[in-house]
Protein backbone atom coordinates (compact mmCIF):
# COMPACT_ATOMS: atom_id res chain seq x y z
CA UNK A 1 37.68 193.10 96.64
CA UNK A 2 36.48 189.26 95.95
CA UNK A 3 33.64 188.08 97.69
CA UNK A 4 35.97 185.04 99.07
CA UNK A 5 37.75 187.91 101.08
CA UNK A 6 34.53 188.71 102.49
CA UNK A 7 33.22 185.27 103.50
CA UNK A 8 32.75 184.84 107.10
CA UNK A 9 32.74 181.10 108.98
CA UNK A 10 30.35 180.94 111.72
CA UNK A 11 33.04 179.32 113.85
CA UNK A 12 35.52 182.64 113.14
CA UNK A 13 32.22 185.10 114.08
CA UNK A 14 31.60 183.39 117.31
CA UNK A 15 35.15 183.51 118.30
CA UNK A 16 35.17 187.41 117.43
CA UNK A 17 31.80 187.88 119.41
CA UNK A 18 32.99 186.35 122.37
CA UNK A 19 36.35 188.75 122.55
CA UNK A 20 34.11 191.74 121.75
CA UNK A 21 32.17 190.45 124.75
CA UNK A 22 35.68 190.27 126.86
CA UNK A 23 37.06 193.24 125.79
CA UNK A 24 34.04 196.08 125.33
CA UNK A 25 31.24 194.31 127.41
CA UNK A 26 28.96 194.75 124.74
CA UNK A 27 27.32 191.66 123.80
CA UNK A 28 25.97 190.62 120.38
CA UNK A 29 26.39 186.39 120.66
CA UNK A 30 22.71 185.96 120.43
CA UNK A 31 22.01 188.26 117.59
CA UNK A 32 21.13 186.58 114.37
CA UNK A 33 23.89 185.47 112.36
CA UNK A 34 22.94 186.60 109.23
CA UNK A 35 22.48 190.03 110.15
CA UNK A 36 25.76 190.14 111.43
CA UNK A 37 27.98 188.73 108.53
CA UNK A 38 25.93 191.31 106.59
CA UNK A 39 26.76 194.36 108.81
CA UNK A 40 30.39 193.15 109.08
CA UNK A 41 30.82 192.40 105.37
CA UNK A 42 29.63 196.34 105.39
CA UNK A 43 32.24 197.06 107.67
CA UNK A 44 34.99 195.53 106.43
CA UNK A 45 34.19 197.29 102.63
CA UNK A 46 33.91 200.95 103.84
CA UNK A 47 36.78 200.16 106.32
CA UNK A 48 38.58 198.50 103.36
CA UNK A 49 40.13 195.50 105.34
CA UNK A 50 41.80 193.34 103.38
CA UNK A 51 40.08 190.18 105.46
CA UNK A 52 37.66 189.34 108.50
CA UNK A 53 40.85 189.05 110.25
CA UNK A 54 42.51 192.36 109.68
CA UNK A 55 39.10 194.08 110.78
CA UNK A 56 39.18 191.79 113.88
CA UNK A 57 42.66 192.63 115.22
CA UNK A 58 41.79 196.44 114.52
CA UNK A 59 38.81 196.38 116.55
CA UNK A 60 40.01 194.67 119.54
CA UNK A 61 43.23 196.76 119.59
CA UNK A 62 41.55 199.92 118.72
CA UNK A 63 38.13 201.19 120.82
CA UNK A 64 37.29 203.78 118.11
CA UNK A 65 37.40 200.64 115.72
CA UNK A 66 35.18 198.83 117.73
CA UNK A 67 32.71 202.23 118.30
CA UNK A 68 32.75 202.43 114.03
CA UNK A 69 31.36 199.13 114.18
CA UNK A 70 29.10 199.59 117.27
CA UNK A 71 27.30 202.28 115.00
CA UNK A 72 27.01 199.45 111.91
CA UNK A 73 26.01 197.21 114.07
CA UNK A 74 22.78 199.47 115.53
CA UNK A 75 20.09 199.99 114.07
CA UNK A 76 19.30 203.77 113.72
CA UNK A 77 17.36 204.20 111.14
CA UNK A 78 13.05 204.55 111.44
CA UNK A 79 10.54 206.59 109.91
CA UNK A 80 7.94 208.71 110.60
CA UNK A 81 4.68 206.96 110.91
CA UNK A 82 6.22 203.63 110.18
CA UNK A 83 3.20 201.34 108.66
CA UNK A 84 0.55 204.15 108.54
CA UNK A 85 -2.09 201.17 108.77
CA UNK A 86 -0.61 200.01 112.20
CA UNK A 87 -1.00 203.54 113.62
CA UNK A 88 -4.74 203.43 112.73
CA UNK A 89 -5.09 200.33 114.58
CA UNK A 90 -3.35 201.44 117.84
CA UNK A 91 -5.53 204.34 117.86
CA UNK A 92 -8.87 202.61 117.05
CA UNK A 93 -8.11 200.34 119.91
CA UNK A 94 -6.79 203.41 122.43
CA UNK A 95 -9.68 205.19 121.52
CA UNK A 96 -12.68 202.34 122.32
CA UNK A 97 -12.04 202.66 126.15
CA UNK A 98 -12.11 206.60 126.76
CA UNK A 99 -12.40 206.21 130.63
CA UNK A 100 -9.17 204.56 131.14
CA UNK A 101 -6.55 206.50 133.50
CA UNK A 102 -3.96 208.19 131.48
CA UNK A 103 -1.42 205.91 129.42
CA UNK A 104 2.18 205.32 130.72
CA UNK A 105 4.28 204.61 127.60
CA UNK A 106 7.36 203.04 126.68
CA UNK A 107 9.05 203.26 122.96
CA UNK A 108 11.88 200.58 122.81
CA UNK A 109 14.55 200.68 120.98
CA UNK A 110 13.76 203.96 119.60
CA UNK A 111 16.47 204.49 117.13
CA UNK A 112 16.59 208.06 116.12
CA UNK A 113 13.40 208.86 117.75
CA UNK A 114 10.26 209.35 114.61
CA UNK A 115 8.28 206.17 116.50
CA UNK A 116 8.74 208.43 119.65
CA UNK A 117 7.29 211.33 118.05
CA UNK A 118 4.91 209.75 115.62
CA UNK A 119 3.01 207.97 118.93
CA UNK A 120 3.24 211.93 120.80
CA UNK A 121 1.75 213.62 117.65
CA UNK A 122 -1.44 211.14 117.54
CA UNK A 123 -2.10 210.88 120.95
CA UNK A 124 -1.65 215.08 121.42
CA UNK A 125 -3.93 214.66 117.85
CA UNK A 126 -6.79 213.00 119.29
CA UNK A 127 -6.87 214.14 122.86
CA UNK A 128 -6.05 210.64 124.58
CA UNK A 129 -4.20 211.07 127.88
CA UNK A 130 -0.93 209.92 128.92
CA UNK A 131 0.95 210.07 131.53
CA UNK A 132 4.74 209.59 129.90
CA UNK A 133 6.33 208.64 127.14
CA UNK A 134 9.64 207.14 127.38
CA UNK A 135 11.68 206.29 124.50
CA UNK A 136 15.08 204.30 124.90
CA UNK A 137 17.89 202.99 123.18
CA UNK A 138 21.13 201.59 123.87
CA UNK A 139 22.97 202.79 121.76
CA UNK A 140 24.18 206.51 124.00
CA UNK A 141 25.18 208.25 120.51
CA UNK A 142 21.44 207.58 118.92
CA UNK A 143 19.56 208.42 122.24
CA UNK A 144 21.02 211.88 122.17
CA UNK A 145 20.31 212.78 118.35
CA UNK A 146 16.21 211.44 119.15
CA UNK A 147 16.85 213.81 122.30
CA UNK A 148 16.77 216.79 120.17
CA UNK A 149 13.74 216.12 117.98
CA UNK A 150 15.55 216.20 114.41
CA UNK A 151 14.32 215.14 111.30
CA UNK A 152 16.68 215.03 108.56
CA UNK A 153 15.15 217.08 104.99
CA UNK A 154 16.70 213.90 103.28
CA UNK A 155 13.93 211.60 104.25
CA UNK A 156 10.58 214.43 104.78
CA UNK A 157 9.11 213.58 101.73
CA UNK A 158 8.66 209.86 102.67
CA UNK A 159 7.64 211.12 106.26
CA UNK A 160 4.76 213.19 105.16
CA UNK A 161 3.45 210.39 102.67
CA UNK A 162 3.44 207.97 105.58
CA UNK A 163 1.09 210.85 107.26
CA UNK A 164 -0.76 211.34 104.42
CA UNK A 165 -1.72 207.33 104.54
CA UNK A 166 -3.33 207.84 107.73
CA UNK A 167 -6.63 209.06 108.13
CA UNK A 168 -5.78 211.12 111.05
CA UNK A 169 -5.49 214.64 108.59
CA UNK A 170 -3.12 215.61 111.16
CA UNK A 171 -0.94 218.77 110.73
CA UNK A 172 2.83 218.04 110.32
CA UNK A 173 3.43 221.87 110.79
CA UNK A 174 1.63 222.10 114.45
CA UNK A 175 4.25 219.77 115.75
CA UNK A 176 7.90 221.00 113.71
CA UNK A 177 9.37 223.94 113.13
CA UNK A 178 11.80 224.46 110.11
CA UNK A 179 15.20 226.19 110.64
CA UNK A 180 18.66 225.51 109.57
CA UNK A 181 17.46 222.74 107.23
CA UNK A 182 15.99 220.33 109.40
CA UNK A 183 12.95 220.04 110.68
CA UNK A 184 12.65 220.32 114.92
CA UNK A 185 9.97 218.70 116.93
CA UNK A 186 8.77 222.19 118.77
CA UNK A 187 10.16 222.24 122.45
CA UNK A 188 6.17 222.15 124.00
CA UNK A 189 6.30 218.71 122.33
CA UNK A 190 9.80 217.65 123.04
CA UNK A 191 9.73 217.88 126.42
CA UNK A 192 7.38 215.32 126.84
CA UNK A 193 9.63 212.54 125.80
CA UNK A 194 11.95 210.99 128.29
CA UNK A 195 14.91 209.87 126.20
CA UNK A 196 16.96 207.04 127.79
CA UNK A 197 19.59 204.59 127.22
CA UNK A 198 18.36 201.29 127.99
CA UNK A 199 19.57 197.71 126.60
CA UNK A 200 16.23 195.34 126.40
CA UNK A 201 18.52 192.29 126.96
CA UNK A 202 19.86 192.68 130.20
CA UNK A 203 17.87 194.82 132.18
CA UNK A 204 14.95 193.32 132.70
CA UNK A 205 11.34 194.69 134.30
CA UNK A 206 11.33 198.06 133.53
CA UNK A 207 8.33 200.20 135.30
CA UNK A 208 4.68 199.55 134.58
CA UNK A 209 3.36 200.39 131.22
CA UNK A 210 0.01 200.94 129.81
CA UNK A 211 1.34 200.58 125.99
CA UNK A 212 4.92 199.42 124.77
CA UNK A 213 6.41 199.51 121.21
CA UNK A 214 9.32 197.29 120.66
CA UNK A 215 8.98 197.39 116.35
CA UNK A 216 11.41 195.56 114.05
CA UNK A 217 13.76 194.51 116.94
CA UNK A 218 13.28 191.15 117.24
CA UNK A 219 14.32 189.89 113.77
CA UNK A 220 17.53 191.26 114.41
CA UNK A 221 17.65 188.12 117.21
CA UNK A 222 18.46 184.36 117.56
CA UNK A 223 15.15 182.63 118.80
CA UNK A 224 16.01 182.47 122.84
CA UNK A 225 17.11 186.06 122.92
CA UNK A 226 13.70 187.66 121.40
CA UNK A 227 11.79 185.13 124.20
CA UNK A 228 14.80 186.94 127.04
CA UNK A 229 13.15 190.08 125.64
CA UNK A 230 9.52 189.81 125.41
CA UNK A 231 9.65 188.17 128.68
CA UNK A 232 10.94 191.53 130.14
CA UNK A 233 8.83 193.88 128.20
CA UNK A 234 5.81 191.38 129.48
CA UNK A 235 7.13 191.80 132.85
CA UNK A 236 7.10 195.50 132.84
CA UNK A 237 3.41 195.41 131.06
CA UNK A 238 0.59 196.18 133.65
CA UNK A 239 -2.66 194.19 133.26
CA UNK A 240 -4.84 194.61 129.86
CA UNK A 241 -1.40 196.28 128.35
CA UNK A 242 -0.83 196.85 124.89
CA UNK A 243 2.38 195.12 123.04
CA UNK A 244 3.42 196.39 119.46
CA UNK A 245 5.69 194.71 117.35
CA UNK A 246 6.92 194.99 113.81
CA UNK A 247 5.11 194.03 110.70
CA UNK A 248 7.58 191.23 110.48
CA UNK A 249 7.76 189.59 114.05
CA UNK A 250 5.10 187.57 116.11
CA UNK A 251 4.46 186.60 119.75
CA UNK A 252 3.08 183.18 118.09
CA UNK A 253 5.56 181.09 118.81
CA UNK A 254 7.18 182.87 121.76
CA UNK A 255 7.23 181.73 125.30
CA UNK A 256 4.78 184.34 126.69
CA UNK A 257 2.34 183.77 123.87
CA UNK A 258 -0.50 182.41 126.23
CA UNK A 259 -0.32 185.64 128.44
CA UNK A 260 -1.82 187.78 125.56
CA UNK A 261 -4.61 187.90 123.52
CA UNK A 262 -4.51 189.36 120.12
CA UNK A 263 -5.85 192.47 118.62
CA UNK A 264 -4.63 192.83 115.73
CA UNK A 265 -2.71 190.02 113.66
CA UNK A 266 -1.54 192.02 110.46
CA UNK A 267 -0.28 194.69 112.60
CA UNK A 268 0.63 192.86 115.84
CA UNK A 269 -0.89 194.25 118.34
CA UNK A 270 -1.35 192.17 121.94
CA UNK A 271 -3.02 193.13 125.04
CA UNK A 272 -1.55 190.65 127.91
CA UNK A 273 -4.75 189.39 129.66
């Protein structure tokens, strides 16, 4: 297949957007451009279309079409202990005010869960309370794998090395059970997550949270959708709240930057004020 069969114009993408917005609801206008034409190029190569405009036509006519490309177009893939330096900061900082009522916490855009159960395992680790953990997504299909606490053998070896960066000398094996070649998050564990489908662009305030992770999100978005959503995660952040964000994102130049102080540049981590 030539490249030139793959190109994409960004007049022909927003067209395409805007029926998949008619048509399924689902709406990805504001999403960054580049990540799109990347994820569709994808597409249209294990779909073998024979253009942009065959793949188009399918997925407006055809809902499982459109659900193929739903999947491409999330993004379900995390890791265990994502940036084992960032989890030593969140914890240095949880761990400096010991008297503080127990943590309400909210894990964004969760994916296929490991951030869920990589906050659970330190905090159950190193005794700090909490309340709840909630961990959304909004894609339904991912939300239900993270439900059940699976880690896939393919990826274990890369999971325990993140671990082993730590300096938490945490045990892997008081937290999963092995069986049928996969690794479970025991049930005692498990049920401590809420799992929920949520979509950070719409719905806006959200509860009151102590500590919120929304991590390698935002460069997925144009500029005035990632200020749409860290105005509602700041909304639904109590007083003296922790923000996370990815290694690669920044509340620098965002709208709500004044309402947060920072406590950790390399890692981004905010407290609003």
């Amino acid at each position: 297949m030539g490249n030139h069969i793959l190109e994409i114009s960004d007049e022909s993408l927003e067209l395409f957007l805007e029926k998949i917005f008619e048509t399924y609801g689902k709406d990805f206008r504001k999403y960054g451009k580049a990540h799109l034409k990347r994820r569709f190029r994808h597409r249209m190569a294990f779909a073998k279309y024979a253009n942009f405009e065959e793949m188009q036509e399918d997925v407006i006519k055809n809902e499982s079409s459109f659900n193929s490309l739903f999947e491409d177009l999330s993004i379900n893939v995390t890791e265990l202990f994502r940036d084992p330096l960032f989890y030593e900061s969140l914890h240095q900082f949880l761990i400096q005010e010991p008297d503080k009522k127990p943590l309400k916490i909210w894990i964004s855009a969760c994916a296929s869960g490991e951030e869920a159960y990589s906050v659970l395992m330190m905090l159950e680790h190193f005794d700090i309370p909490y309340e709840s953990i909630l961990a959304t997504d909004f894609n339904p299909i991912i939300v239900e794998k993270a439900s059940k606490g699976i880690l896939e053998t393919t990826y274990i070896k890369e999971f325990l090395k993140n671990l082993g960066a730590t300096n938490f000398n945490l045990d892997f094996y008081k937290f999963f059970d092995f069986k049928n070649d996969k690794y479970y998050l025991k049930e005692e564990f498990l049920k401590k997550i809420t799992f929920e489908t949520h979509n950070l662009m719409y719905e806006h305030e959200f509860g009151n949270f102590d500590l919120i992770l929304c991590r390698n999100v935002l460069i997925y978005f144009e500029k005035d959708l990632q200020n749409q959503v860290i105005n509602n995660l700041t909304m639904s952040l109590n007083k003296e709240g922790i923000l996370c964000l990815g290694a690669k994102e920044s509340l620098r130049f965002m709208d709500s930057y004044p309402m947060y102080r920072t406590i950790h540049q390399n890692h981004k981590i905010y407290q609003k004020k």
